[in-house]
C-alpha atoms as a PDB file:
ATOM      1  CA  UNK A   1      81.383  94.501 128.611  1.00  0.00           C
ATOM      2  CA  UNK A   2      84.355  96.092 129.748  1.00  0.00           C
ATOM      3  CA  UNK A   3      87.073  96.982 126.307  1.00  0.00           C
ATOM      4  CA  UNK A   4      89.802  94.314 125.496  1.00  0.00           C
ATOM      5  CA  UNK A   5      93.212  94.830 127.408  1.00  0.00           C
ATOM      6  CA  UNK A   6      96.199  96.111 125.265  1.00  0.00           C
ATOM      7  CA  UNK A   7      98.547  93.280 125.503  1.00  0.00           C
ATOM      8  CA  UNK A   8     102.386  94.635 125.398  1.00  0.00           C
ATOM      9  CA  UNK A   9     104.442  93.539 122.103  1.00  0.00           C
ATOM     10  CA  UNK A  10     107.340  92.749 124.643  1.00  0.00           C
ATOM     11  CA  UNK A  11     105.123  90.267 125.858  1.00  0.00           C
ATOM     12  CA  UNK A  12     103.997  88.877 122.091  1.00  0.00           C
ATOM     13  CA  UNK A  13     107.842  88.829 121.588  1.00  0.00           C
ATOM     14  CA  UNK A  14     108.699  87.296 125.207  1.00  0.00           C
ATOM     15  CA  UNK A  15     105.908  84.009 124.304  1.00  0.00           C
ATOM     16  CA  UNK A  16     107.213  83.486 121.414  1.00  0.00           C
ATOM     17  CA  UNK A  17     110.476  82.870 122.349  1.00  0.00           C
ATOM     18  CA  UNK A  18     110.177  81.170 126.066  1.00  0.00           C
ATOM     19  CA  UNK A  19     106.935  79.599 125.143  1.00  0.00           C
ATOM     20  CA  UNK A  20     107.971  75.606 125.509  1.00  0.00           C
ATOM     21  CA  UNK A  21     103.957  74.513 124.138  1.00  0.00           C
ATOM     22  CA  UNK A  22     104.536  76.834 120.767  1.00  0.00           C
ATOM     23  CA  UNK A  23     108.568  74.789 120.498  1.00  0.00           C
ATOM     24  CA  UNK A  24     107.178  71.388 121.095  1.00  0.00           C
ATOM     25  CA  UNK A  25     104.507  72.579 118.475  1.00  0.00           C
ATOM     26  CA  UNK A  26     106.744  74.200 115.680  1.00  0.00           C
ATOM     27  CA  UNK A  27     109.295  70.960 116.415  1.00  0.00           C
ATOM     28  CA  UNK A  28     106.490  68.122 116.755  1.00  0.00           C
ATOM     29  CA  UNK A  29     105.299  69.985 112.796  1.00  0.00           C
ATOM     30  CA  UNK A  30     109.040  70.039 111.765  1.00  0.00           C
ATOM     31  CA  UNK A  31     109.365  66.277 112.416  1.00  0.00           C
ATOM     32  CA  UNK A  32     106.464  65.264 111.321  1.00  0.00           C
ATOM     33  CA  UNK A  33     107.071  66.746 108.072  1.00  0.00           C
ATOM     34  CA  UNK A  34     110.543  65.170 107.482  1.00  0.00           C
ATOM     35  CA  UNK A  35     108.980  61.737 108.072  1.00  0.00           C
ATOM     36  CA  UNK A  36     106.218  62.192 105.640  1.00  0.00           C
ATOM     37  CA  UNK A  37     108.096  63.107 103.387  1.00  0.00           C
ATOM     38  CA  UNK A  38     110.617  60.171 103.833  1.00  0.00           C
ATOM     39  CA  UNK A  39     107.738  58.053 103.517  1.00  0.00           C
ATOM     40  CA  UNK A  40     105.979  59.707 100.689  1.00  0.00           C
ATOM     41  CA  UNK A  41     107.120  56.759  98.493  1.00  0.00           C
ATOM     42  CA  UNK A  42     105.749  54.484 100.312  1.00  0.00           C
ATOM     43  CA  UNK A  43     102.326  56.502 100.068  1.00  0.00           C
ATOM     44  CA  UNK A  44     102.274  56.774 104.137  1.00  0.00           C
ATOM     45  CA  UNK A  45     102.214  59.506 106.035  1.00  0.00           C
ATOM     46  CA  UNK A  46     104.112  59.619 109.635  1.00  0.00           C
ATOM     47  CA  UNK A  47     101.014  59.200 111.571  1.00  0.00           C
ATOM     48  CA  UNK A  48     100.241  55.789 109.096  1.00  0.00           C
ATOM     49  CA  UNK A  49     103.359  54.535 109.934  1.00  0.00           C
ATOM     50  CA  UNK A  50     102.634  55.058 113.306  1.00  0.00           C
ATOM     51  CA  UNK A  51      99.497  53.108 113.443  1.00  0.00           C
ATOM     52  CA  UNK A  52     100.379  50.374 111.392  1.00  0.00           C
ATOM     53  CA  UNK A  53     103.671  49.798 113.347  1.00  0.00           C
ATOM     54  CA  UNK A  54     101.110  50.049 116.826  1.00  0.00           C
ATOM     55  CA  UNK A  55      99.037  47.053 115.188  1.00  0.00           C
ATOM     56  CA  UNK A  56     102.467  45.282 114.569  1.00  0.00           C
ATOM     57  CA  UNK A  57     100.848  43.241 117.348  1.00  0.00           C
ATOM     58  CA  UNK A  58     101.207  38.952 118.231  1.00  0.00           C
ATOM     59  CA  UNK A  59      97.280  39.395 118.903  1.00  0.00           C
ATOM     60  CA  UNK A  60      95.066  41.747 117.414  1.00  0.00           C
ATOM     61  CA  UNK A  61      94.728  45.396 119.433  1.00  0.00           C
ATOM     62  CA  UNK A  62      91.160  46.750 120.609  1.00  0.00           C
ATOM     63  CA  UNK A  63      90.685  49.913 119.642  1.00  0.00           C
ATOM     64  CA  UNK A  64      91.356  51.363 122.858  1.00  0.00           C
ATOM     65  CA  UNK A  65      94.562  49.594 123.402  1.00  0.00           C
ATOM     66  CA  UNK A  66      95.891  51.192 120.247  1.00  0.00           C
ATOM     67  CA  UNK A  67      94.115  54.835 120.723  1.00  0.00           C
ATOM     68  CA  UNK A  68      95.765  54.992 124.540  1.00  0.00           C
ATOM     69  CA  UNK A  69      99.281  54.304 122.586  1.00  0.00           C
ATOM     70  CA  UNK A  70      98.845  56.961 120.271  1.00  0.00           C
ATOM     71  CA  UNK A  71      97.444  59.399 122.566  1.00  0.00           C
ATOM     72  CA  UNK A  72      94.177  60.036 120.427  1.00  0.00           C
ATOM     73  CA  UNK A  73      90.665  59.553 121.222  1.00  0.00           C
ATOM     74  CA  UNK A  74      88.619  56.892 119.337  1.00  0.00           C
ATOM     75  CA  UNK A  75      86.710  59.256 117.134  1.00  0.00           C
ATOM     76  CA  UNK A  76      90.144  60.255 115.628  1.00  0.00           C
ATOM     77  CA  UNK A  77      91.211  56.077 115.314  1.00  0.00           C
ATOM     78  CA  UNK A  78      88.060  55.269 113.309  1.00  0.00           C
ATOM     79  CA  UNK A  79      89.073  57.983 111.318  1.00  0.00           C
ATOM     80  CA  UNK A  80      92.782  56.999 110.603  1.00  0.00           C
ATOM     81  CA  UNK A  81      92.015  53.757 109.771  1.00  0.00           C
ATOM     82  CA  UNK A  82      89.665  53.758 107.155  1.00  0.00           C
ATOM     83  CA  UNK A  83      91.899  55.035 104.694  1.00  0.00           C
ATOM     84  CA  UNK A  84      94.270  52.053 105.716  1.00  0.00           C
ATOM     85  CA  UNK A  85      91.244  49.690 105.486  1.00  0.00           C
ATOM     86  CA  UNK A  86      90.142  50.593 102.022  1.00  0.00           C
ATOM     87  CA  UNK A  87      93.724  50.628 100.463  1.00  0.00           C
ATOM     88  CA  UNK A  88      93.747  46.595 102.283  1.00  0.00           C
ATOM     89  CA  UNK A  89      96.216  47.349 104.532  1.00  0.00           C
ATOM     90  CA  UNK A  90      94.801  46.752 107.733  1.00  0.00           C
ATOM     91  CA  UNK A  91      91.401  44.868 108.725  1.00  0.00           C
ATOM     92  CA  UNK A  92      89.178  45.674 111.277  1.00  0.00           C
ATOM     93  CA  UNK A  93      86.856  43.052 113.037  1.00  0.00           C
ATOM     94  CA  UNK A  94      84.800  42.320 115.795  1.00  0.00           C
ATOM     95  CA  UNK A  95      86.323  41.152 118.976  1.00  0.00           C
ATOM     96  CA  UNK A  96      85.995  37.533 118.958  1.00  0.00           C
ATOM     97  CA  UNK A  97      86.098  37.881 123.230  1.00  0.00           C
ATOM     98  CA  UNK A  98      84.328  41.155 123.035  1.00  0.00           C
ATOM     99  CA  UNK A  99      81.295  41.016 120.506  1.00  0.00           C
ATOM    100  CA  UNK A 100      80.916  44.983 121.487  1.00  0.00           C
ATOM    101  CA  UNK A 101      84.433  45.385 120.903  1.00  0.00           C
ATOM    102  CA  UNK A 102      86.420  45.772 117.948  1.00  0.00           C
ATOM    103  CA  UNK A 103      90.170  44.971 116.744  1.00  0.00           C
ATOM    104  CA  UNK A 104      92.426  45.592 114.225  1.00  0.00           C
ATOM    105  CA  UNK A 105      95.060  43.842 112.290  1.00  0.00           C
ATOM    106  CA  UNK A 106      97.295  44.233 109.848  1.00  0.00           C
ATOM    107  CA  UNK A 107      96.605  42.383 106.376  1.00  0.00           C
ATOM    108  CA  UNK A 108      99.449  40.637 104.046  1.00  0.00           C
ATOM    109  CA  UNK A 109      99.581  43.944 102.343  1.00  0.00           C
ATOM    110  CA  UNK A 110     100.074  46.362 105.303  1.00  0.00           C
ATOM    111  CA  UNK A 111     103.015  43.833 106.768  1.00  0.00           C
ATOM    112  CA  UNK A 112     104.270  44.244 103.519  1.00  0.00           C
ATOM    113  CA  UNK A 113     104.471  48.008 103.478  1.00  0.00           C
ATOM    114  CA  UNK A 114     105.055  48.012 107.163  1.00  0.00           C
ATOM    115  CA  UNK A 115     108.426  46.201 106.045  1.00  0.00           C
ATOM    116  CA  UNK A 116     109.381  48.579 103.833  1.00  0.00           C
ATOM    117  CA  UNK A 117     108.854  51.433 105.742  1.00  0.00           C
ATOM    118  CA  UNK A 118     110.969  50.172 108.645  1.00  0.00           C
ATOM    119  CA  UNK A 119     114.257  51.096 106.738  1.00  0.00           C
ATOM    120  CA  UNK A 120     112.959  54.146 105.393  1.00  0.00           C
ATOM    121  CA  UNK A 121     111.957  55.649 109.173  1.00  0.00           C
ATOM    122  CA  UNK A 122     115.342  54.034 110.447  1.00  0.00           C
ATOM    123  CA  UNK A 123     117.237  56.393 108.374  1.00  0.00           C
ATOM    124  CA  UNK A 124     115.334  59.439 109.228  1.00  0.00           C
ATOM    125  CA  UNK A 125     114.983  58.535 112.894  1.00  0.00           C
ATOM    126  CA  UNK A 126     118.545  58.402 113.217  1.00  0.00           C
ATOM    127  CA  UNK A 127     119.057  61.874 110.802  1.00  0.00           C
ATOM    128  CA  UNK A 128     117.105  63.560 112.977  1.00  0.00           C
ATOM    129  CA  UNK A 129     118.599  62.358 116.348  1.00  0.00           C
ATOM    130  CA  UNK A 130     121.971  63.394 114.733  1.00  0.00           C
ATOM    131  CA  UNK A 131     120.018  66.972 115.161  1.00  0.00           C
ATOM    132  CA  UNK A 132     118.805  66.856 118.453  1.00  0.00           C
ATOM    133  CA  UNK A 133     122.357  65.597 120.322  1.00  0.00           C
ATOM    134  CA  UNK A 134     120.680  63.923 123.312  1.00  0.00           C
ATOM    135  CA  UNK A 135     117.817  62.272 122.015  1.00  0.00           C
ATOM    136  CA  UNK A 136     117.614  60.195 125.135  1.00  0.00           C
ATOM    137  CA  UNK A 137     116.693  62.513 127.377  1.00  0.00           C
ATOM    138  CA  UNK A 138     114.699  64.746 124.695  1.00  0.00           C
ATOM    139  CA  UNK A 139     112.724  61.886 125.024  1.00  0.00           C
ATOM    140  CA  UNK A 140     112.837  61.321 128.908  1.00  0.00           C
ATOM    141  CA  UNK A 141     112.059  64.636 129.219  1.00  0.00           C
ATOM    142  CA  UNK A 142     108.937  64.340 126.922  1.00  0.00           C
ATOM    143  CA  UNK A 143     107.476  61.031 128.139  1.00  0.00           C
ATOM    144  CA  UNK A 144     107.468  63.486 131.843  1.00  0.00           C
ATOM    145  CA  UNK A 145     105.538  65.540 130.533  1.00  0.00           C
ATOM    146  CA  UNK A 146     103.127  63.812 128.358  1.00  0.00           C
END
């Protein structure tokens, strides 16, 4: 096996600062953080939020509806739900249409907290476009991408 190639610190130094995967990284952590921390109260995190607002839903989600939405596979769903489920914030049952199937929705309690959250990410959401200047076409830009 041939030895390892010395990689040139210029080029350490050039990635780090032209690397657009490592600033959508550091930036995705930075906002992430912000909103948890917003929520904290609440006792959500941002990626709760996020699911409970995707099961915000007229008729109940199947789990692959909701795991397209938030760009996760279903392994990762189960997971992220059953901390939801067994603080009674969300229910998850079998589809009615679909006995293989299952589908999620959101119990008294997680409307309840959904509703309070809504203000609470509304302030931050805005904060944080205040940062970014063009937020619209941050996020055109991202949606092309992702």
């Amino acid at each position: 096996m041939p030895a390892p190639a010395d990689i040139p610190f210029s080029t350490t130094l050039a990635v780090r600062d032209s690397c657009l995967c490592l600033h959508v990284q550091r930036a995705a952590r930075a906002v992430a953080r912000r909103f948890d921390e917003a929520l904290r109260p609440l006792e959500l995190t941002n990626g709760q939020f996020s699911l409970l607002m995707s099961l915000n839903n007229p008729v109940p989600p199947s789990m692959t509806t909701i795991a397209t939405v938030l760009a996760m596979d279903r392994t990762t769903l189960t997971a992220a739900l059953k901390p939801l489920e067994r603080r009674g914030l969300v229910k998850v049952t079998t589809d009615p249409a679909d006995r293989r199937s299952r589908v999620m929705t959101l119990t008294p309690a997680g409307k309840e907290r959904l509703a309070a959250a809504v203000p609470v990410w509304k302030r931050m959401h805005a904060a944080i476009e205040r940062l970014v200047g063009d937020a619209d076409r941050l996020r055109a830009d991202l949606v092309a991408v992702s």
